[in-house]
C-alpha atoms as a PDB file:
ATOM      1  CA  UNK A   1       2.898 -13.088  11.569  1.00  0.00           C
ATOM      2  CA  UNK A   2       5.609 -10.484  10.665  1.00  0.00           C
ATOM      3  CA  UNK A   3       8.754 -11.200   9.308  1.00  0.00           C
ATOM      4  CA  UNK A   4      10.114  -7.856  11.168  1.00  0.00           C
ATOM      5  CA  UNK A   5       9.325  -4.917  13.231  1.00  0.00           C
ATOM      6  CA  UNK A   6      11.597  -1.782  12.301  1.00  0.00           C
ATOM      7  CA  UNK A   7      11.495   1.450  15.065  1.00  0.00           C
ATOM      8  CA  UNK A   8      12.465   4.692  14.518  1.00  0.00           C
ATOM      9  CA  UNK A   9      12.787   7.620  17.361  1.00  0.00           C
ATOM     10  CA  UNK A  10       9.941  10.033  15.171  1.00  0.00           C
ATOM     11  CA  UNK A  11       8.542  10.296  11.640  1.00  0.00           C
ATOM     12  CA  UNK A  12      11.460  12.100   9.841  1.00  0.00           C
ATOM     13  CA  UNK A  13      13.484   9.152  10.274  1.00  0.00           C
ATOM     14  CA  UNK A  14      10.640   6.723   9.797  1.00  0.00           C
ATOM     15  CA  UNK A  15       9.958   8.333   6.087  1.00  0.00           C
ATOM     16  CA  UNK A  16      14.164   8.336   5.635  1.00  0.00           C
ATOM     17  CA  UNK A  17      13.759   4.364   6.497  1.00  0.00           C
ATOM     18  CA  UNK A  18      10.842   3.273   4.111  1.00  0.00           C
ATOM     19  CA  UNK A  19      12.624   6.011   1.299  1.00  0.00           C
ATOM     20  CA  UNK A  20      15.764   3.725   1.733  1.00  0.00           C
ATOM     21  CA  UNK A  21      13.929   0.529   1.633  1.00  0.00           C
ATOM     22  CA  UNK A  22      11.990   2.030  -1.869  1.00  0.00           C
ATOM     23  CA  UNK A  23      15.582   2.634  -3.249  1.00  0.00           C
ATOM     24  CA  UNK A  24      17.030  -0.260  -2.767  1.00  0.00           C
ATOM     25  CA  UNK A  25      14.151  -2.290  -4.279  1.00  0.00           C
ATOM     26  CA  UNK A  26      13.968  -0.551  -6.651  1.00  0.00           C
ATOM     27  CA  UNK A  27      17.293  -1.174  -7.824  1.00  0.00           C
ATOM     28  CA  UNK A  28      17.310  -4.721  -7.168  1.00  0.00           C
ATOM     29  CA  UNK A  29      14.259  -5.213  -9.098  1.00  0.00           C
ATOM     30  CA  UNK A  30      15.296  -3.277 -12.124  1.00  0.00           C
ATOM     31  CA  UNK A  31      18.820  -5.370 -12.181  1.00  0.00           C
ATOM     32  CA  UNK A  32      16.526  -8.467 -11.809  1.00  0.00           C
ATOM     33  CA  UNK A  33      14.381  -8.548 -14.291  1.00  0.00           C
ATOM     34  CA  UNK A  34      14.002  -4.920 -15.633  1.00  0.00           C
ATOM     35  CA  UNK A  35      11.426  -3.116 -13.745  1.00  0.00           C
ATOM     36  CA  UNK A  36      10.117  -1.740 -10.815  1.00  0.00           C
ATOM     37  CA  UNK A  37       6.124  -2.755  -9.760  1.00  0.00           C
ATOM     38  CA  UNK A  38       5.172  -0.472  -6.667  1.00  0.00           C
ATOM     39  CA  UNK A  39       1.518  -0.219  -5.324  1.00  0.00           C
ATOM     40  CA  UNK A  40       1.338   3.367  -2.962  1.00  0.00           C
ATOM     41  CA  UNK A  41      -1.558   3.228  -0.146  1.00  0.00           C
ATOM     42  CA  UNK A  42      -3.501   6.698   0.305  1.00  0.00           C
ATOM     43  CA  UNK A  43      -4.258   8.781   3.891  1.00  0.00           C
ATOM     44  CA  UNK A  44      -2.007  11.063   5.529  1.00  0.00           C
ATOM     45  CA  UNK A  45       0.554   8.638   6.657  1.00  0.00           C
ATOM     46  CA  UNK A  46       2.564   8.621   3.011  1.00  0.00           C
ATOM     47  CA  UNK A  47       2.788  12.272   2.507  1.00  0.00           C
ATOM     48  CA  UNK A  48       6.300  13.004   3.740  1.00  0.00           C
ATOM     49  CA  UNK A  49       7.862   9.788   1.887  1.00  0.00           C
ATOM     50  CA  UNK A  50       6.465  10.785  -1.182  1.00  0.00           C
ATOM     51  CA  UNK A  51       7.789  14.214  -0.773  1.00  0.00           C
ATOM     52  CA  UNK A  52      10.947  13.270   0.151  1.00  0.00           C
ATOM     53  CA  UNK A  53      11.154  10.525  -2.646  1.00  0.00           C
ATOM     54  CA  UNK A  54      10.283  13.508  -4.925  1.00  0.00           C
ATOM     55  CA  UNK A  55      12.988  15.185  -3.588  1.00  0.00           C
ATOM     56  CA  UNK A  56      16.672  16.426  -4.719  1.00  0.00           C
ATOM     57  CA  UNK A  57      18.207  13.569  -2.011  1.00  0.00           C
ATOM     58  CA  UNK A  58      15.899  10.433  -3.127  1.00  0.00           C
ATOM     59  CA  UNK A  59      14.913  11.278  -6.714  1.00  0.00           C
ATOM     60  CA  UNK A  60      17.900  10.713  -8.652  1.00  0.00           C
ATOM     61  CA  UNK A  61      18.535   7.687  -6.495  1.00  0.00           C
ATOM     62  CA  UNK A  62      15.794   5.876  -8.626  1.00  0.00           C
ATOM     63  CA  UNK A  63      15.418   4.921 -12.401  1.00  0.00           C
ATOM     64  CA  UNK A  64      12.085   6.450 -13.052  1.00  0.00           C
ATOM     65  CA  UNK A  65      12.031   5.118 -16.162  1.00  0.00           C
ATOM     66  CA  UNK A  66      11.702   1.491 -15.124  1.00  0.00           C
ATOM     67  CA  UNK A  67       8.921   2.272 -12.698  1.00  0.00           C
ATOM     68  CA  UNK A  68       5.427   1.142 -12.755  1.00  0.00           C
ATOM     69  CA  UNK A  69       3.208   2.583  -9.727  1.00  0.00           C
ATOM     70  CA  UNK A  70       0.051   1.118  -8.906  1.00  0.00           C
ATOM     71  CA  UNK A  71      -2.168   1.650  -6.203  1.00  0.00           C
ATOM     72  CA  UNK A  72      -3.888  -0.628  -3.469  1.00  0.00           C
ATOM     73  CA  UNK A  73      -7.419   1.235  -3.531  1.00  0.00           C
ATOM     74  CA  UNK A  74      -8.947   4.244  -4.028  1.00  0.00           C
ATOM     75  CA  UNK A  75     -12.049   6.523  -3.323  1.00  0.00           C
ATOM     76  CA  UNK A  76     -15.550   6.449  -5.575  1.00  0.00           C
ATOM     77  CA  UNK A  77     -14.013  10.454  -6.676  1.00  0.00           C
ATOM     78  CA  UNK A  78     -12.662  11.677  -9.804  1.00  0.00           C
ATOM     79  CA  UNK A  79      -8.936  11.644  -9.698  1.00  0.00           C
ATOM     80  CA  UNK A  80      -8.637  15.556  -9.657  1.00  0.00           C
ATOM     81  CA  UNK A  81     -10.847  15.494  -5.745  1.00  0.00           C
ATOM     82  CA  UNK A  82      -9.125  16.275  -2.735  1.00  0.00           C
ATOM     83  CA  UNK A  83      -9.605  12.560  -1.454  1.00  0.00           C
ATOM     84  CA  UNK A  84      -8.485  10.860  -4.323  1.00  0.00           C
ATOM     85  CA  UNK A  85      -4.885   8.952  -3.768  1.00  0.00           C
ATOM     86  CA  UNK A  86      -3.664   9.153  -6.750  1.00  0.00           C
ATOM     87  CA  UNK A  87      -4.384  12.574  -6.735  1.00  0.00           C
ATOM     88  CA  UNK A  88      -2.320  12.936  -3.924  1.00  0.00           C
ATOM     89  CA  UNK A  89       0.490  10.565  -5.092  1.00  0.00           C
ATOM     90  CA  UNK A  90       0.434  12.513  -8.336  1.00  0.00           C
ATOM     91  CA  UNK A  91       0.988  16.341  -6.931  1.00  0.00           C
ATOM     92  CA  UNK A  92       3.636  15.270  -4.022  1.00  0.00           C
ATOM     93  CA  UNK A  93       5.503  12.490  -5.952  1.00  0.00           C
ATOM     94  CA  UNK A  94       4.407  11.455  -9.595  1.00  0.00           C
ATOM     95  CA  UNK A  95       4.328  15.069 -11.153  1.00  0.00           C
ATOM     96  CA  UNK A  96       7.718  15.744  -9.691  1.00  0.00           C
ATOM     97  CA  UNK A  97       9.988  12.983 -11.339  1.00  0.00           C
ATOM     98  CA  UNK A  98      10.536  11.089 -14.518  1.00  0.00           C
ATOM     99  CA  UNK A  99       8.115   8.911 -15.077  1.00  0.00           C
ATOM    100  CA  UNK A 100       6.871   7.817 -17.823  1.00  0.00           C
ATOM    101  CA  UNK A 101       2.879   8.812 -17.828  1.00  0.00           C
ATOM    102  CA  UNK A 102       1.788   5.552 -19.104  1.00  0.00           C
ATOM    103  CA  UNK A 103       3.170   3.828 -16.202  1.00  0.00           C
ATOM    104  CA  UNK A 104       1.290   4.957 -13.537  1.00  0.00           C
ATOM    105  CA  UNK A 105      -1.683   2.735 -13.032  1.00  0.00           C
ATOM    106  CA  UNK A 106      -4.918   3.996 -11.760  1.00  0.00           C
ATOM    107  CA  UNK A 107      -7.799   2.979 -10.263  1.00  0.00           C
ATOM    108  CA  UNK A 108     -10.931   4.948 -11.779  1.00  0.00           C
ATOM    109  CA  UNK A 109     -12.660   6.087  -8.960  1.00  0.00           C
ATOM    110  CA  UNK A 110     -14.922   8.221 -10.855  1.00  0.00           C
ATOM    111  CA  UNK A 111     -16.306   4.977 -12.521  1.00  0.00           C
ATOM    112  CA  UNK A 112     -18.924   2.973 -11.396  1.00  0.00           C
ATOM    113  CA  UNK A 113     -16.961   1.147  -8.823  1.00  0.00           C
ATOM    114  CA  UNK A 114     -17.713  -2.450  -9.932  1.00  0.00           C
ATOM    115  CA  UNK A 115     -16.908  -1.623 -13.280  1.00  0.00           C
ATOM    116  CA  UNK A 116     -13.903   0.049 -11.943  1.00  0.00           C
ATOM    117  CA  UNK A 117     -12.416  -2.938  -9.958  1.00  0.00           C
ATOM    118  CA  UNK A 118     -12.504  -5.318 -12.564  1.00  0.00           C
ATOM    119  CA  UNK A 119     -11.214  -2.713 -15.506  1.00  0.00           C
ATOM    120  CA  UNK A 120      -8.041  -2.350 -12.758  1.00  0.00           C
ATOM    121  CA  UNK A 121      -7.389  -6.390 -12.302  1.00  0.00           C
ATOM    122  CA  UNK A 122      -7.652  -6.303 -16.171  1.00  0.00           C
ATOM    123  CA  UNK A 123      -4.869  -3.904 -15.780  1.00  0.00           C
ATOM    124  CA  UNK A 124      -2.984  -5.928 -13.242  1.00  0.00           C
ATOM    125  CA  UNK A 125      -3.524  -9.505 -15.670  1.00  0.00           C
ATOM    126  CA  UNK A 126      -1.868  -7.494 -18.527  1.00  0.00           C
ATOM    127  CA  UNK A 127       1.139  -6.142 -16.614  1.00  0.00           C
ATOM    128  CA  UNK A 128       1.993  -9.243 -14.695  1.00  0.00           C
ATOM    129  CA  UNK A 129       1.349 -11.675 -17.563  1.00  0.00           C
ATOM    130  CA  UNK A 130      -1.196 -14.542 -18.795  1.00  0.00           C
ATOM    131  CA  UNK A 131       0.566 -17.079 -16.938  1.00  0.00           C
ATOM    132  CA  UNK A 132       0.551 -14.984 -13.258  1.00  0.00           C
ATOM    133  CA  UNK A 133      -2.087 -16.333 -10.814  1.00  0.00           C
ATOM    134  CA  UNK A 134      -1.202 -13.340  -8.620  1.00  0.00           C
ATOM    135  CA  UNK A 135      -0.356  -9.881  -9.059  1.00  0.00           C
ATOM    136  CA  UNK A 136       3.716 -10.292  -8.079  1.00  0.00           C
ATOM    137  CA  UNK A 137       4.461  -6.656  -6.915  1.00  0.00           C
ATOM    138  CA  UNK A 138       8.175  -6.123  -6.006  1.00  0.00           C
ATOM    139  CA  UNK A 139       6.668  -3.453  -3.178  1.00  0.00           C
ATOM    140  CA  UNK A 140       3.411  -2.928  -1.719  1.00  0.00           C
ATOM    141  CA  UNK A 141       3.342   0.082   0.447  1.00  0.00           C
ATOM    142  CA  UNK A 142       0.550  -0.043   3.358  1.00  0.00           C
ATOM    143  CA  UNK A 143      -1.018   2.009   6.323  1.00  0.00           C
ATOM    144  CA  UNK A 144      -2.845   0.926   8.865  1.00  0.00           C
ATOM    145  CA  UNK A 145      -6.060   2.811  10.382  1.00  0.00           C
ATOM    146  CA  UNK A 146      -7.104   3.220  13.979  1.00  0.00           C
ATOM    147  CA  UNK A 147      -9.778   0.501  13.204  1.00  0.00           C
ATOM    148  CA  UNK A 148      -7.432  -1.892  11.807  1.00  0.00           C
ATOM    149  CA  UNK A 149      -8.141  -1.915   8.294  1.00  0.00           C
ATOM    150  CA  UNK A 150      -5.597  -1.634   5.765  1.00  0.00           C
ATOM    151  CA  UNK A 151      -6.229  -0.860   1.853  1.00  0.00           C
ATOM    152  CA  UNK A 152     -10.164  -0.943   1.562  1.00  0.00           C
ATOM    153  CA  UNK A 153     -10.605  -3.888   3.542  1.00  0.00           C
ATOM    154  CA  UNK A 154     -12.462  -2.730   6.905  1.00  0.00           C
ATOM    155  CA  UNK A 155     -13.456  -5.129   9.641  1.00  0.00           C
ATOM    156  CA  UNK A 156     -16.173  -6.995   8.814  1.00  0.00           C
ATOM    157  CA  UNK A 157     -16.708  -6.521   5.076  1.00  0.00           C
ATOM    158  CA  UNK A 158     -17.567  -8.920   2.701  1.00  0.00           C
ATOM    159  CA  UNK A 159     -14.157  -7.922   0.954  1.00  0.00           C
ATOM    160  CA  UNK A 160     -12.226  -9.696   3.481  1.00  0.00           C
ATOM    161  CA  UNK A 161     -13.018 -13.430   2.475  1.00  0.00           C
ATOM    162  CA  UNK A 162     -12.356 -12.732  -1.456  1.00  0.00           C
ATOM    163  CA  UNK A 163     -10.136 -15.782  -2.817  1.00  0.00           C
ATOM    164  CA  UNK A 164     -10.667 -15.645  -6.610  1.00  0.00           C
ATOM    165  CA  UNK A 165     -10.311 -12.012  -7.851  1.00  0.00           C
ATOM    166  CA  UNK A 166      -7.563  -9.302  -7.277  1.00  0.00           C
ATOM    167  CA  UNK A 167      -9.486  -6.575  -6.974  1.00  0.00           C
ATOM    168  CA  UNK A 168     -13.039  -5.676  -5.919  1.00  0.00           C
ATOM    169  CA  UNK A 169     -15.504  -3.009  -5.165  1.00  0.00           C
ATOM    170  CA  UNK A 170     -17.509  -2.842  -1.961  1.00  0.00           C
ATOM    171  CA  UNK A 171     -19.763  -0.774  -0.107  1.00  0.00           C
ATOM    172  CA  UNK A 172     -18.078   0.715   2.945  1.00  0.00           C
ATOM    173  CA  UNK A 173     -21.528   1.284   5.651  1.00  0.00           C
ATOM    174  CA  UNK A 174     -19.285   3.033   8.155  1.00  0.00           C
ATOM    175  CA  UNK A 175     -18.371   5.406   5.561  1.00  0.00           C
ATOM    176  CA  UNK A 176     -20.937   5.386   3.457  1.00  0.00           C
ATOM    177  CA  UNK A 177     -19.019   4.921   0.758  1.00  0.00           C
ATOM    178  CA  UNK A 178     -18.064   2.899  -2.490  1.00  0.00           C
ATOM    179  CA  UNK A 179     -13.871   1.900  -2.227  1.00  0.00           C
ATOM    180  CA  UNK A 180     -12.180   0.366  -4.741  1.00  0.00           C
ATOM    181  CA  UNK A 181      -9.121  -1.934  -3.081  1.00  0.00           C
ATOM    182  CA  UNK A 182      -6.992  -4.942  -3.704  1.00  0.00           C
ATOM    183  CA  UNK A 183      -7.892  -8.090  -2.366  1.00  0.00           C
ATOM    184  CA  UNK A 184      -6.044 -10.026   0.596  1.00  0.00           C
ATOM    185  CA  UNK A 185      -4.846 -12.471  -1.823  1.00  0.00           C
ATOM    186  CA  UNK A 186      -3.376 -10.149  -4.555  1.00  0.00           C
ATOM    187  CA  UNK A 187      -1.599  -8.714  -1.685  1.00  0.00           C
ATOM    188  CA  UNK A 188       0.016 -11.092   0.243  1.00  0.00           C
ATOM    189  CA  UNK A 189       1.489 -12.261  -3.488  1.00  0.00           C
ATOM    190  CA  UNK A 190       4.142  -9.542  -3.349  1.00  0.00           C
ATOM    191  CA  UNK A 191       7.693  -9.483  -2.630  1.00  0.00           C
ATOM    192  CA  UNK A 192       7.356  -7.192  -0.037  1.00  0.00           C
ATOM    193  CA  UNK A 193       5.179  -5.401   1.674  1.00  0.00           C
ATOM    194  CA  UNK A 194       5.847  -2.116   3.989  1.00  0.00           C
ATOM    195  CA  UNK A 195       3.694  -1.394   6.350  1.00  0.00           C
ATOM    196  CA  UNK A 196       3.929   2.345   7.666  1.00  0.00           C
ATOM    197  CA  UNK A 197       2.578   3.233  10.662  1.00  0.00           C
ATOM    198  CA  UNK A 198       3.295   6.326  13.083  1.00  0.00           C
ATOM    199  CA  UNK A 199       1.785   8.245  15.799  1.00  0.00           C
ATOM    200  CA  UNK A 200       0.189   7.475  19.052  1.00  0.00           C
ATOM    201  CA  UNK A 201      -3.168   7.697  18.410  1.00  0.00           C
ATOM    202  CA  UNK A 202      -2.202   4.175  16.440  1.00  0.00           C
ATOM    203  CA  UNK A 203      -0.486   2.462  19.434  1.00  0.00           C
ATOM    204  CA  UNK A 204      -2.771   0.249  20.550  1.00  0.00           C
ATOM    205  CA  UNK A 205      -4.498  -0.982  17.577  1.00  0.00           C
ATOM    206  CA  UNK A 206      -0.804  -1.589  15.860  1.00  0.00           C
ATOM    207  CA  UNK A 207      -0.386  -3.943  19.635  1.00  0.00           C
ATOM    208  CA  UNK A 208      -3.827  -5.578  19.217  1.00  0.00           C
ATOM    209  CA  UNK A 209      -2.728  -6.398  15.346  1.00  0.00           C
ATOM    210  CA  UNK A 210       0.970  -7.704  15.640  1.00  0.00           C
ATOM    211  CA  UNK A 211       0.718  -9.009  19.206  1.00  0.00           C
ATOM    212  CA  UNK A 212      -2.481  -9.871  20.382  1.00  0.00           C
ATOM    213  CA  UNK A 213      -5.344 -12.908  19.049  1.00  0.00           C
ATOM    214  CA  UNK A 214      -5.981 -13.253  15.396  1.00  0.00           C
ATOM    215  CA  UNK A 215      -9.067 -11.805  14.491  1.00  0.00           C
ATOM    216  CA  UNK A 216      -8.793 -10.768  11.031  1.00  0.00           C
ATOM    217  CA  UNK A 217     -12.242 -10.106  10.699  1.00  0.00           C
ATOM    218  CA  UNK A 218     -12.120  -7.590  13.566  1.00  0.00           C
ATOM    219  CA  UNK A 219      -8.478  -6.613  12.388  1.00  0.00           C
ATOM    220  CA  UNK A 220      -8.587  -6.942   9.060  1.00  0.00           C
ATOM    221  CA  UNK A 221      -4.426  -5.718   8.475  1.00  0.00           C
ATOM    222  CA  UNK A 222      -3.909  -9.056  10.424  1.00  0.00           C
ATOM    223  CA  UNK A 223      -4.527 -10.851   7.078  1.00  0.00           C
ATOM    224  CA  UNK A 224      -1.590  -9.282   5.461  1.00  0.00           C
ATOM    225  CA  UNK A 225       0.902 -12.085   5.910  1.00  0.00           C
ATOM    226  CA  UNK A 226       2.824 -12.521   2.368  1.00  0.00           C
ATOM    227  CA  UNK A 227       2.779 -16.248   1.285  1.00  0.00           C
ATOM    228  CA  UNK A 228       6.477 -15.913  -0.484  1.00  0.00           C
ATOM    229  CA  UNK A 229       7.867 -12.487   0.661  1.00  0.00           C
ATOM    230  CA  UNK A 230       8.743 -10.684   3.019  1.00  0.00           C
ATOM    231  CA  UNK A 231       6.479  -8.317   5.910  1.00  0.00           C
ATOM    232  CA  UNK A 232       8.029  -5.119   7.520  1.00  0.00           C
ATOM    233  CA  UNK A 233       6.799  -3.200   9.779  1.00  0.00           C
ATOM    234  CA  UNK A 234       7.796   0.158   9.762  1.00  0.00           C
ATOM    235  CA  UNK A 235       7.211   2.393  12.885  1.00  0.00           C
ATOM    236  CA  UNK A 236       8.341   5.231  15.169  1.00  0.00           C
ATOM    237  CA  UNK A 237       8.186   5.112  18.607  1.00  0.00           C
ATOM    238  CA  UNK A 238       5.092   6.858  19.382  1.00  0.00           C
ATOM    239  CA  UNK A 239       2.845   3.583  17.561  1.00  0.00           C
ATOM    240  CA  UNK A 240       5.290   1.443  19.272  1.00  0.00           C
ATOM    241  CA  UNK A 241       4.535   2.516  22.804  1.00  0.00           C
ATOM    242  CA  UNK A 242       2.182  -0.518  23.644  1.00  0.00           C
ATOM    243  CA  UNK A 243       3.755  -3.336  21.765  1.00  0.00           C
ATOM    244  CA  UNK A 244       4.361  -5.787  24.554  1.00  0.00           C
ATOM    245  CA  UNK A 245       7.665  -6.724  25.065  1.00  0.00           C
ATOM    246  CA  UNK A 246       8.525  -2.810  24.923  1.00  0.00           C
END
């Protein structure tokens, strides 16, 4: 299912990787056609790359002004809560460099969450243009938790099986929870799309997902398999401890 499995000895050089791989996207997007679409995943796993892509190294290695961020789902919280992504995208990355304010996209999590998801594809329809079928991101950035999920789309959830829209709300019973997330769909339309994944702790589901049966409904990040684009996995060593063959 991958089109390639990147390993790096620890995180620092994990983040310098997927920085890299931002840049140069970036670039070749904006001598394309002009622009830059990236959609940023939430948790803890992001923190450093968005720190260091803030930083005095990365930052000027990017033309803000040609970037549009989006994100791939968010929390039922106002976007100034602790568990809000785009807060946290916003203090570590967004708040640090150029951007234009109007181009960051994001998802209202302090609106009722169906209302929410379909105001955000709205979004996505007017960006990518009354003749897209899919939401063509040049990057979509995603984690992967210790149950397999990726985005908002947990194992087992109604979510999962979406075919027509490009975003939806669900009810998360594990968490109790309203999420707001992109659909499998809208996100195996992009270019490309990093998966991040690092520590131990994540060895053996990240084995289970690339390597073992597909199950998507047990594994949901197995569904992430871009239909014209390229899959990378992005690891260090400590996720890639199980991955048979290693």
């Amino acid at each position: 299912m991958q089109d390639s499995i990147d390993i790096y000895p620890d995180v620092p050089e994990l983040v310098r990787a997927v920085a890299g791989q931002i840049v140069a996207a970036a670039a070749g997007a904006i001598a394309q056609h002009g622009r830059f679409s990236i959609g940023l995943c939430g948790s803890t796993t992001p923190r450093p790359l968005f720190e260091l892509l803030a930083g005095d190294e990365f930052a000027p290695q990017i033309a803000w002004g040609q970037v549009h961020v989006f994100f791939g789902d968010e929390r039922s919280v106002p976007p100034d809560h602790a568990d809000s992504n785009y807060r946290q995208a916003r203090v570590l990355l967004l708040d640090q460099v150029p951007i234009p304010p109007g181009q960051v996209h994001r998802m209202r999590g302090e609106a009722e969450p169906v209302e929410a998801a379909a105001e955000y594809e709205a979004v996505l329809r007017r960006y990518f243009g009354p003749d897209a079928t899919l939401p063509r991101f040049d990057v979509l950035l995603q984690g992967m938790g210790p149950d397999g999920h990726t985005a908002s789309l947990f194992p087992h959830s109604a979510a999962l099986h979406e075919d027509q829209r490009w975003v939806v709300a669900h009810y998360v019973e594990k968490l109790d929870t309203w999420r707001i997330t992109l659909t499998p769909p809208a996100i195996n339309a992009a270019a490309q799309v990093i998966f991040m994944v690092s520590g131990e702790a994540k060895a053996e589901m990240l084995d289970r997902v690339i390597s073992g049966p597909y199950q998507p409904d047990e594994l949901p990040s197995q569904l992430i398999q871009p239909r014209d684009g390229v899959l990378r996995w992005m690891v260090d060593e400590a996720a890639a401890s199980r991955l048979r063959g290693d």
